[in-house]
N, C-alpha and C. Protein backbone atom coordinates (compact mmCIF):
# COMPACT_ATOMS: atom_id res chain seq x y z
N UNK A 1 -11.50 -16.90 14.53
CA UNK A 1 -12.20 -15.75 15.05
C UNK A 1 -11.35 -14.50 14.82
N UNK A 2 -11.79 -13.48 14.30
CA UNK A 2 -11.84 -12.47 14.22
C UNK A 2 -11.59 -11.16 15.04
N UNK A 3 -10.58 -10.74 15.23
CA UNK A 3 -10.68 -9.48 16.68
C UNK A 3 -11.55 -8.13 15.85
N UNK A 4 -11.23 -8.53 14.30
CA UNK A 4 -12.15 -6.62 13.55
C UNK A 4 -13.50 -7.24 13.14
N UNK A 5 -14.15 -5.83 12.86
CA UNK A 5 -15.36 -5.81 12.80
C UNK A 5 -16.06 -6.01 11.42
N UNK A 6 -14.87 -6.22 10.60
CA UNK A 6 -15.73 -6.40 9.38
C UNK A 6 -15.35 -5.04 8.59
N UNK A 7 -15.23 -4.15 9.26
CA UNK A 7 -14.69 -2.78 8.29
C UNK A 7 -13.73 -2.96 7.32
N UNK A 8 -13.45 -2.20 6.42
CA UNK A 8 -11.88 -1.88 5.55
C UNK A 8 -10.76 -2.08 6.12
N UNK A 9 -9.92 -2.99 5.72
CA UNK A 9 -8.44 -2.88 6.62
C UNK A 9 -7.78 -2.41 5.48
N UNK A 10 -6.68 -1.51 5.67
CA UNK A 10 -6.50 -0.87 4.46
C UNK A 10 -4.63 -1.47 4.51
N UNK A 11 -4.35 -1.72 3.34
CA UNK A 11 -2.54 -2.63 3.44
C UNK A 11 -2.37 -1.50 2.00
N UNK A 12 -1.13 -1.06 2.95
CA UNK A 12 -0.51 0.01 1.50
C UNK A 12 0.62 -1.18 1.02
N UNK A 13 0.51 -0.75 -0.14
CA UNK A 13 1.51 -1.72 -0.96
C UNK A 13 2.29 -1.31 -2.16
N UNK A 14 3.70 -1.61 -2.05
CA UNK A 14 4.60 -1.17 -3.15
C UNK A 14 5.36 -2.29 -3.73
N UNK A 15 5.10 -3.59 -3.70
CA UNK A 15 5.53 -4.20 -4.44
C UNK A 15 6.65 -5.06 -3.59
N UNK A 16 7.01 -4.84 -2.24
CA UNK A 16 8.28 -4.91 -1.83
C UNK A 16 8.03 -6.03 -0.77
N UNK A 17 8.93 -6.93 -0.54
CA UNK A 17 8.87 -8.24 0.48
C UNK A 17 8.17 -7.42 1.69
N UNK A 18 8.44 -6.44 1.98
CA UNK A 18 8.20 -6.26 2.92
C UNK A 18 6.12 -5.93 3.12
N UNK A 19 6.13 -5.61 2.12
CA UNK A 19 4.65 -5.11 2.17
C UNK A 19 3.63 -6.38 1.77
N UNK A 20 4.32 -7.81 1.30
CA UNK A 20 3.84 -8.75 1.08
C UNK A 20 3.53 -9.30 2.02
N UNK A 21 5.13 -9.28 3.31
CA UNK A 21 4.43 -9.83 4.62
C UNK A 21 3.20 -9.31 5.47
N UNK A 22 3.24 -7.34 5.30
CA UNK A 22 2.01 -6.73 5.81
C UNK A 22 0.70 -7.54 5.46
N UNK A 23 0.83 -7.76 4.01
CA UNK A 23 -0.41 -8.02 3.51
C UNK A 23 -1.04 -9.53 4.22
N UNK A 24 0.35 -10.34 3.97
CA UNK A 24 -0.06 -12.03 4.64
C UNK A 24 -0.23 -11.44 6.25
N UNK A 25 0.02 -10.96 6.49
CA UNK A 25 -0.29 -11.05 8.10
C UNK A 25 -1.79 -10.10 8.31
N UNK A 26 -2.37 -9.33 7.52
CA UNK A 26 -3.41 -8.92 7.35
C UNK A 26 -4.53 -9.77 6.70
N UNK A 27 -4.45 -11.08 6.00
CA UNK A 27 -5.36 -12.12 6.15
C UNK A 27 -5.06 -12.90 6.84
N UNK A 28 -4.37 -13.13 7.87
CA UNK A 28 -4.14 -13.97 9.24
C UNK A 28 -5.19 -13.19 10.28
N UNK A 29 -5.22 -11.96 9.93
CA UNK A 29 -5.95 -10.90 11.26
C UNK A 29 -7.46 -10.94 10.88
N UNK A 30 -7.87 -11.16 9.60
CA UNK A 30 -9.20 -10.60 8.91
C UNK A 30 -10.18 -12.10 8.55
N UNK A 31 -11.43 -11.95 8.90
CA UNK A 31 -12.33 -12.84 9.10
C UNK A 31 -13.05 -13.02 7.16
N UNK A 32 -12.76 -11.92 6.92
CA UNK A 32 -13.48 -11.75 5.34
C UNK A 32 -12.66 -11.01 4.60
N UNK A 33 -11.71 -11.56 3.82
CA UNK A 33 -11.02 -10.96 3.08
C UNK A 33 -11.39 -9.78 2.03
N UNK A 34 -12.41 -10.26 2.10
CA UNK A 34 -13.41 -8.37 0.62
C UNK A 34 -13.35 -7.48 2.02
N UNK A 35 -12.91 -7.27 2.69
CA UNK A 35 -12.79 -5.86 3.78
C UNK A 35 -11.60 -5.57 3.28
N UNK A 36 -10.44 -6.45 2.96
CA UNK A 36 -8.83 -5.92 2.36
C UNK A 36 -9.16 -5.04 1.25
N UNK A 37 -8.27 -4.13 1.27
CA UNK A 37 -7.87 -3.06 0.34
C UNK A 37 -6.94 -2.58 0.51
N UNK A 38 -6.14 -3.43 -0.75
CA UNK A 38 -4.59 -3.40 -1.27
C UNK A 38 -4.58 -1.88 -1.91
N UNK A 39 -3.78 -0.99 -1.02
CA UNK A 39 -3.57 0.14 -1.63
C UNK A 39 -1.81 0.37 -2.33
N UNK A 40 -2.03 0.80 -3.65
CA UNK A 40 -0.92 1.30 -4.24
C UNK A 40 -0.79 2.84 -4.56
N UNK A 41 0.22 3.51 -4.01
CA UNK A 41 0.02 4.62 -4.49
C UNK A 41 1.32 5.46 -4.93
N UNK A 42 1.17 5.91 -6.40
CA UNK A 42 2.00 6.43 -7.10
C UNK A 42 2.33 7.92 -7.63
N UNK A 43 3.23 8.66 -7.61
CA UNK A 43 3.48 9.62 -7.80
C UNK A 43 3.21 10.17 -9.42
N UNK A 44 2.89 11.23 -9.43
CA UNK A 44 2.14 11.32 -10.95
C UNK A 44 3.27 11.46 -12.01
N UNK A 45 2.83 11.04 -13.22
CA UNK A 45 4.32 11.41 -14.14
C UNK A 45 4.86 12.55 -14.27
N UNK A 46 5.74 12.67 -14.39
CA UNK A 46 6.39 13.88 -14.68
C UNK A 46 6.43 14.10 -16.46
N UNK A 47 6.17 15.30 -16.31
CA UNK A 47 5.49 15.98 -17.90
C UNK A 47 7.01 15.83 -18.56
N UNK A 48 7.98 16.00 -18.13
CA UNK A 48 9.43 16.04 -19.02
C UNK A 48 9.77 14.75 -19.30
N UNK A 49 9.59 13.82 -19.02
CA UNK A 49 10.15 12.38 -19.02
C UNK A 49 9.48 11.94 -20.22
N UNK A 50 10.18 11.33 -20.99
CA UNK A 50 10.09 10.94 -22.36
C UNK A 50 8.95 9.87 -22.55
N UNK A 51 8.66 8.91 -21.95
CA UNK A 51 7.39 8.56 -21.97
C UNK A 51 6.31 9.48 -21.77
N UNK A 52 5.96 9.90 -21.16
CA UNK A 52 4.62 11.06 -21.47
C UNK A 52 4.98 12.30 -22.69
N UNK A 53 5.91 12.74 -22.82
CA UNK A 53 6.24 13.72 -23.47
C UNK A 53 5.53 12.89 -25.51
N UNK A 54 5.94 11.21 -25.82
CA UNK A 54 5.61 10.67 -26.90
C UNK A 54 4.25 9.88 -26.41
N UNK A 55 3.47 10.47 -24.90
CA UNK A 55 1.79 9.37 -25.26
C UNK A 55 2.25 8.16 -25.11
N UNK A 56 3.78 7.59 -24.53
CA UNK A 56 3.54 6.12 -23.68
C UNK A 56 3.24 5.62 -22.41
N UNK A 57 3.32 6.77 -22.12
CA UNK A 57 2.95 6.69 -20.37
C UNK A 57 1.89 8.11 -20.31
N UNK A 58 0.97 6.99 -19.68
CA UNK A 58 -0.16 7.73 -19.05
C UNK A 58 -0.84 7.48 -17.68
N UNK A 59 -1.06 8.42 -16.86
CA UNK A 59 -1.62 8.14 -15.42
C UNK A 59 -2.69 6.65 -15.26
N UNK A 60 -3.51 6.34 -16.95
CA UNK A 60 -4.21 5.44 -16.89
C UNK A 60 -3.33 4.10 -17.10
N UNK A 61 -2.35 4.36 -18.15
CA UNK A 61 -1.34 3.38 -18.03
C UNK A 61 -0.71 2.47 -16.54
N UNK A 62 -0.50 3.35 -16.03
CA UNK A 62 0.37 3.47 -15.22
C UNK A 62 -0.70 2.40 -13.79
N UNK A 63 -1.61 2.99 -13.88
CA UNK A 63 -2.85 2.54 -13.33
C UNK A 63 -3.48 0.25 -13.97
N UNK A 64 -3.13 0.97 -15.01
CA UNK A 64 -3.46 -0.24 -15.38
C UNK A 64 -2.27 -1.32 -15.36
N UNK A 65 -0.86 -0.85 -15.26
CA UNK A 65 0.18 -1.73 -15.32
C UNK A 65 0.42 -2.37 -14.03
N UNK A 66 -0.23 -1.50 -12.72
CA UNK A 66 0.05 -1.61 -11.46
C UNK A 66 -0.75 -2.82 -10.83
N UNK A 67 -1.87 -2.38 -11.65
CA UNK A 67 -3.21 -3.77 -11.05
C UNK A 67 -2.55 -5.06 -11.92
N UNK A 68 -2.54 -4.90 -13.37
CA UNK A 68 -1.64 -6.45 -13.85
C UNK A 68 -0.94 -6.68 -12.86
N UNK A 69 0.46 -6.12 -12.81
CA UNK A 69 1.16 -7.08 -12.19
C UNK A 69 0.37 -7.52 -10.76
N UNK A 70 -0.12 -6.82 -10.22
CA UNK A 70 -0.70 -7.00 -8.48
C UNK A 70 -1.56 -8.66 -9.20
N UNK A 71 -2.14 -8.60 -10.32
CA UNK A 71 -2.88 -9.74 -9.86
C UNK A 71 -2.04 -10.66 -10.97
N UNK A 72 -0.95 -10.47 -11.70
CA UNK A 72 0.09 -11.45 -11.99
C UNK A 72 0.93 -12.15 -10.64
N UNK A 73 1.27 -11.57 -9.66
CA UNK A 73 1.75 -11.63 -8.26
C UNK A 73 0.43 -12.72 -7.75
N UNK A 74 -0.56 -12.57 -7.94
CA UNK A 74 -2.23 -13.39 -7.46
C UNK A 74 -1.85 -14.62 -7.98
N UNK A 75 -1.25 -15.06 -8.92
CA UNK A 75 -1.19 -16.54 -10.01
C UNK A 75 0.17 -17.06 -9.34
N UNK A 76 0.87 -16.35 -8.78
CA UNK A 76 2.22 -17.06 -8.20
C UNK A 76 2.25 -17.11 -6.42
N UNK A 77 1.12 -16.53 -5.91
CA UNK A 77 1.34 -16.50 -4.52
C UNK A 77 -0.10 -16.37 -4.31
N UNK A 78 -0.91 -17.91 -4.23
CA UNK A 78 -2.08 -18.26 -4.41
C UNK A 78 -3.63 -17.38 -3.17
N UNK A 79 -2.15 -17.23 -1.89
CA UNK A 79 -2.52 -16.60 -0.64
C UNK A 79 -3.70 -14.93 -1.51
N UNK A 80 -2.72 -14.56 -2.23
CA UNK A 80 -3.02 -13.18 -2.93
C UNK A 80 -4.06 -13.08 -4.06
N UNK A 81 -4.71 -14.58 -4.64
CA UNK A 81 -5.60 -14.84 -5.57
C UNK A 81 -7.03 -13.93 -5.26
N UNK A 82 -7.78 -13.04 -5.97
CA UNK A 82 -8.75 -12.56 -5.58
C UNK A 82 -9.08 -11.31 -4.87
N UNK A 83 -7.59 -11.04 -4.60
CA UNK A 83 -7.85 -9.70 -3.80
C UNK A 83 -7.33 -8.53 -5.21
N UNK A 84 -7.70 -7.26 -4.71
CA UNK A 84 -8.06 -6.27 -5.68
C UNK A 84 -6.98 -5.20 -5.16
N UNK A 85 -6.43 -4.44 -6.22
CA UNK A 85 -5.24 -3.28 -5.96
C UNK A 85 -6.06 -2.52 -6.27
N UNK A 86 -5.97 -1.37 -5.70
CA UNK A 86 -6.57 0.30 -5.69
C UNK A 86 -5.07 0.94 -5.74
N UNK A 87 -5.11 1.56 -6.99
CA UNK A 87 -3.76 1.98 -7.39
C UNK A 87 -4.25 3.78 -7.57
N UNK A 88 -3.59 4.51 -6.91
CA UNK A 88 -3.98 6.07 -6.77
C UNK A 88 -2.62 7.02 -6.88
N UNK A 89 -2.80 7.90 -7.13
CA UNK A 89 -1.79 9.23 -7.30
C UNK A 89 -1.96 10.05 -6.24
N UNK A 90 -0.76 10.27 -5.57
CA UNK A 90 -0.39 11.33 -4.46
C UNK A 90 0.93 11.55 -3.52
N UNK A 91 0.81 12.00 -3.06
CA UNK A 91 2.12 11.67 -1.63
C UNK A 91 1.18 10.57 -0.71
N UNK A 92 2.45 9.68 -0.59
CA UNK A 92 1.91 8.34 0.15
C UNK A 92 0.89 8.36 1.03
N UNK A 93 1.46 8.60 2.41
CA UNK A 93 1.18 9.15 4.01
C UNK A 93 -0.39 9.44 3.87
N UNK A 94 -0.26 11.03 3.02
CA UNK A 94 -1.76 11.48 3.26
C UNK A 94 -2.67 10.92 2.07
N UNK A 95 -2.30 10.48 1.42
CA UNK A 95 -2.79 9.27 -0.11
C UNK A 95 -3.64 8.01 1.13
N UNK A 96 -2.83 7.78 1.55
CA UNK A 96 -2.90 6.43 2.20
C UNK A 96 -4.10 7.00 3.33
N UNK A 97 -4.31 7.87 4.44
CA UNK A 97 -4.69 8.32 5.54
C UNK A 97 -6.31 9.01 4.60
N UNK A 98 -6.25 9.17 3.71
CA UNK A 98 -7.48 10.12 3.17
C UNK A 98 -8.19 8.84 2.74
N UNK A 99 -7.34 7.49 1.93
CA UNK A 99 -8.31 6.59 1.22
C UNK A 99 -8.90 5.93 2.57
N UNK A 100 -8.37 5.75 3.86
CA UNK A 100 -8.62 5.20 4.73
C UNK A 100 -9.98 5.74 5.06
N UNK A 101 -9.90 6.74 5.39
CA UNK A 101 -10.97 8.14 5.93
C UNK A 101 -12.21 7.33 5.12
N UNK A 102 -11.64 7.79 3.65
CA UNK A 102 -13.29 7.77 2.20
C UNK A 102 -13.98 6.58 3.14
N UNK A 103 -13.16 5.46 3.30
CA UNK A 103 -13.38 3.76 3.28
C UNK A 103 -14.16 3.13 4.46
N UNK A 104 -13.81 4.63 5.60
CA UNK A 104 -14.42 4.42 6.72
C UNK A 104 -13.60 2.99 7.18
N UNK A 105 -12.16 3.08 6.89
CA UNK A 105 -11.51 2.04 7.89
C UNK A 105 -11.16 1.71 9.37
N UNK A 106 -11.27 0.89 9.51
CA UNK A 106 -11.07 0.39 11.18
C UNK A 106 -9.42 0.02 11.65
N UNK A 107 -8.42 -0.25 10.48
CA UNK A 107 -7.10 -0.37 10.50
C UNK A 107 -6.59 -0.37 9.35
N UNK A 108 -5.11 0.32 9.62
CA UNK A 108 -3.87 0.34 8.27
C UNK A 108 -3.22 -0.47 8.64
N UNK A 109 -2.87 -1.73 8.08
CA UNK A 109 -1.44 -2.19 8.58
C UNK A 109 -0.45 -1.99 7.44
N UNK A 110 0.89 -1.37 7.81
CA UNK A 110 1.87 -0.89 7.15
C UNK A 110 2.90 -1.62 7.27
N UNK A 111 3.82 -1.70 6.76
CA UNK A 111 5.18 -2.59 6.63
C UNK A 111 6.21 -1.07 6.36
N UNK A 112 7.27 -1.46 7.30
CA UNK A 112 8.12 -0.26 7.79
C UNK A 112 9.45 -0.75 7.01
N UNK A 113 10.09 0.23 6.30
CA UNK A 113 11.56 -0.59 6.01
C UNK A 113 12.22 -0.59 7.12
N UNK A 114 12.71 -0.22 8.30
CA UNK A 114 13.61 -0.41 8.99
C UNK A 114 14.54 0.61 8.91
N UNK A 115 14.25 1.60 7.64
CA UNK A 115 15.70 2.67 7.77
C UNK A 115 15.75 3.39 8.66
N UNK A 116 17.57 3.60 9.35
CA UNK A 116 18.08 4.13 9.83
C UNK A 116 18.94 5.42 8.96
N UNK A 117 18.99 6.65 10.53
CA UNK A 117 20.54 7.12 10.04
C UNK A 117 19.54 8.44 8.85
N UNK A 118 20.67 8.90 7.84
CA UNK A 118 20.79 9.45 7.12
C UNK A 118 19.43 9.09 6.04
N UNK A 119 19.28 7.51 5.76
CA UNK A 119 18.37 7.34 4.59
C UNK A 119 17.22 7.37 5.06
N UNK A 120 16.91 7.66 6.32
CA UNK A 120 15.68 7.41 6.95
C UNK A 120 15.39 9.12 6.93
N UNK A 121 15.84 9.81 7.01
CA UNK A 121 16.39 11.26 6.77
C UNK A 121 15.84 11.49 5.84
N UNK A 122 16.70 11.38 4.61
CA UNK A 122 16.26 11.54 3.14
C UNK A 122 15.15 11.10 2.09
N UNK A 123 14.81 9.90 2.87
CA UNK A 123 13.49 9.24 2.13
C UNK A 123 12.40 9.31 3.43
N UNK A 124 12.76 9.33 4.17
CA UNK A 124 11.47 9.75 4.68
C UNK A 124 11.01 8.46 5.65
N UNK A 125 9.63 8.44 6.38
CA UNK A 125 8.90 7.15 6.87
C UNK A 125 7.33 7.74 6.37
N UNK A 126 7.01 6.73 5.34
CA UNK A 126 5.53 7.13 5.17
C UNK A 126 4.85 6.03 6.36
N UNK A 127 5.44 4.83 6.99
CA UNK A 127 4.80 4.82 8.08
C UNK A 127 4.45 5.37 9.10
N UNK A 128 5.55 6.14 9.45
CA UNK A 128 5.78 7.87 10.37
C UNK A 128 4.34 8.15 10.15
N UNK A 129 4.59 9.03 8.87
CA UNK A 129 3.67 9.52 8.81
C UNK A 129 2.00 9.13 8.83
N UNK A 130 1.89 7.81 8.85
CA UNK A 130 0.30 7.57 8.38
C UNK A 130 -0.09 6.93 10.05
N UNK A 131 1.24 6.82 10.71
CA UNK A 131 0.42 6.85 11.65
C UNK A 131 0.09 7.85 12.52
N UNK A 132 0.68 9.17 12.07
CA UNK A 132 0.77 10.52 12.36
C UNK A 132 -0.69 11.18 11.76
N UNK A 133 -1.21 10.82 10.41
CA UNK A 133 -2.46 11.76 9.90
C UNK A 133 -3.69 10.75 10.05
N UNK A 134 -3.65 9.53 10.50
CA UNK A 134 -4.32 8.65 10.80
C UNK A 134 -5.95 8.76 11.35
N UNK A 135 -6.91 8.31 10.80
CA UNK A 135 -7.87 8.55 12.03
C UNK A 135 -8.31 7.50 12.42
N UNK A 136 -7.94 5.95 12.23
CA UNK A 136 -8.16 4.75 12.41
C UNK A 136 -6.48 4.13 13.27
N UNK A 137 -6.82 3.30 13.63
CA UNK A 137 -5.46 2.19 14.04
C UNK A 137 -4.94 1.98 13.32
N UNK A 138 -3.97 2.02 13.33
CA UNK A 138 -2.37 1.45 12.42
C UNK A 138 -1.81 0.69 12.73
N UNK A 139 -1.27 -0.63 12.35
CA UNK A 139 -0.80 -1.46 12.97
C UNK A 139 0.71 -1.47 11.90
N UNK A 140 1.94 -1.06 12.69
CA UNK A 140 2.96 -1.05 11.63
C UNK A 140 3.62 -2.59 11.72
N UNK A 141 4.20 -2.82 11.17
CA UNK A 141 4.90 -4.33 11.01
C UNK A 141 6.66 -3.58 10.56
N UNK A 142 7.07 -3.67 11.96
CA UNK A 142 8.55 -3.26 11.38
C UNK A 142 9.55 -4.35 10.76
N UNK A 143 10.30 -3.71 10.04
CA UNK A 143 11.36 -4.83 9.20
C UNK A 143 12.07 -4.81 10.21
N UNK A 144 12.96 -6.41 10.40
CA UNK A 144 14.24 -6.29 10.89
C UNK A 144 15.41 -6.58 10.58
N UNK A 145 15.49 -6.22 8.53
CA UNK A 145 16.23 -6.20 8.03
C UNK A 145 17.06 -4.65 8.25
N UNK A 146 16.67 -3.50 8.53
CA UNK A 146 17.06 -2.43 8.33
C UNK A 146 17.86 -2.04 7.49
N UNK A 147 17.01 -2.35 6.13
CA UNK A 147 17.77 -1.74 4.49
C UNK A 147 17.65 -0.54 4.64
């Protein structure tokens, strides 16, 4: 049984142990897995960097390399077979809080690194933040590795 309603649960995802556990613990919570929406979201290329500058990297590239691997990751971690990456360009936080909005979601669950101190400073918490521009529930999943 089910505590959601069937809406969008939205799992931001970067590739990282940590966002794998968000995700497994977000089909532990979800009655119908086609409500998941694996969000990836990436910062746009930068025009000076030598791949775009020679036409090897392109926003569609980049797009398309993100979903391979997401569903190469599907063939080795069977849990992940079938579900779909939505791979987008922006700053995370409000990337993440706007696709929620479009999707008419009912929850984000996020996976937190745990940083402290100075690096938590400098890089930031896009969990901070998304549960800050939020208009749905957030459910964060903190690390208690604190990398």
């Amino acid at each position: 049984m089910s505590l959601l309603s069937g809406k969008a649960v939205i799992v931001p995802w970067d590739f990282s142990d940590h966002s794998m556990a968000a995700l497994r613990r977000t089909l532990e919570l979800v009655a119908d897995r086609a409500c998941v929406h694996v969000l990836y979201v990436m910062q746009l290329p930068v025009a000076a960097d030598p791949g775009v500058v020679w036409d090897m990297v392109t926003e569609d590239s980049m797009q398309q390399h993100s979903v391979a691997a997401f569903g190469r990751l599907g063939q080795r971690y069977p849990e992940f077979a079938g579900l779909k990456l939505v791979s987008l360009f922006g700053d995370p936080g409000g990337t993440i809080t706007d696709y929620a909005k479009e999707q008419d979601a009912e929850l984000i669950v996020i996976s937190s690194h745990g940083r402290t101190g100075l690096t938590r400073l400098m890089l930031g918490s896009v969990a901070e933040r998304v549960v800050r521009l939020a208009s749905c529930q957030v459910l964060v999943l903190k690390s208690l590795g604190g990398k």
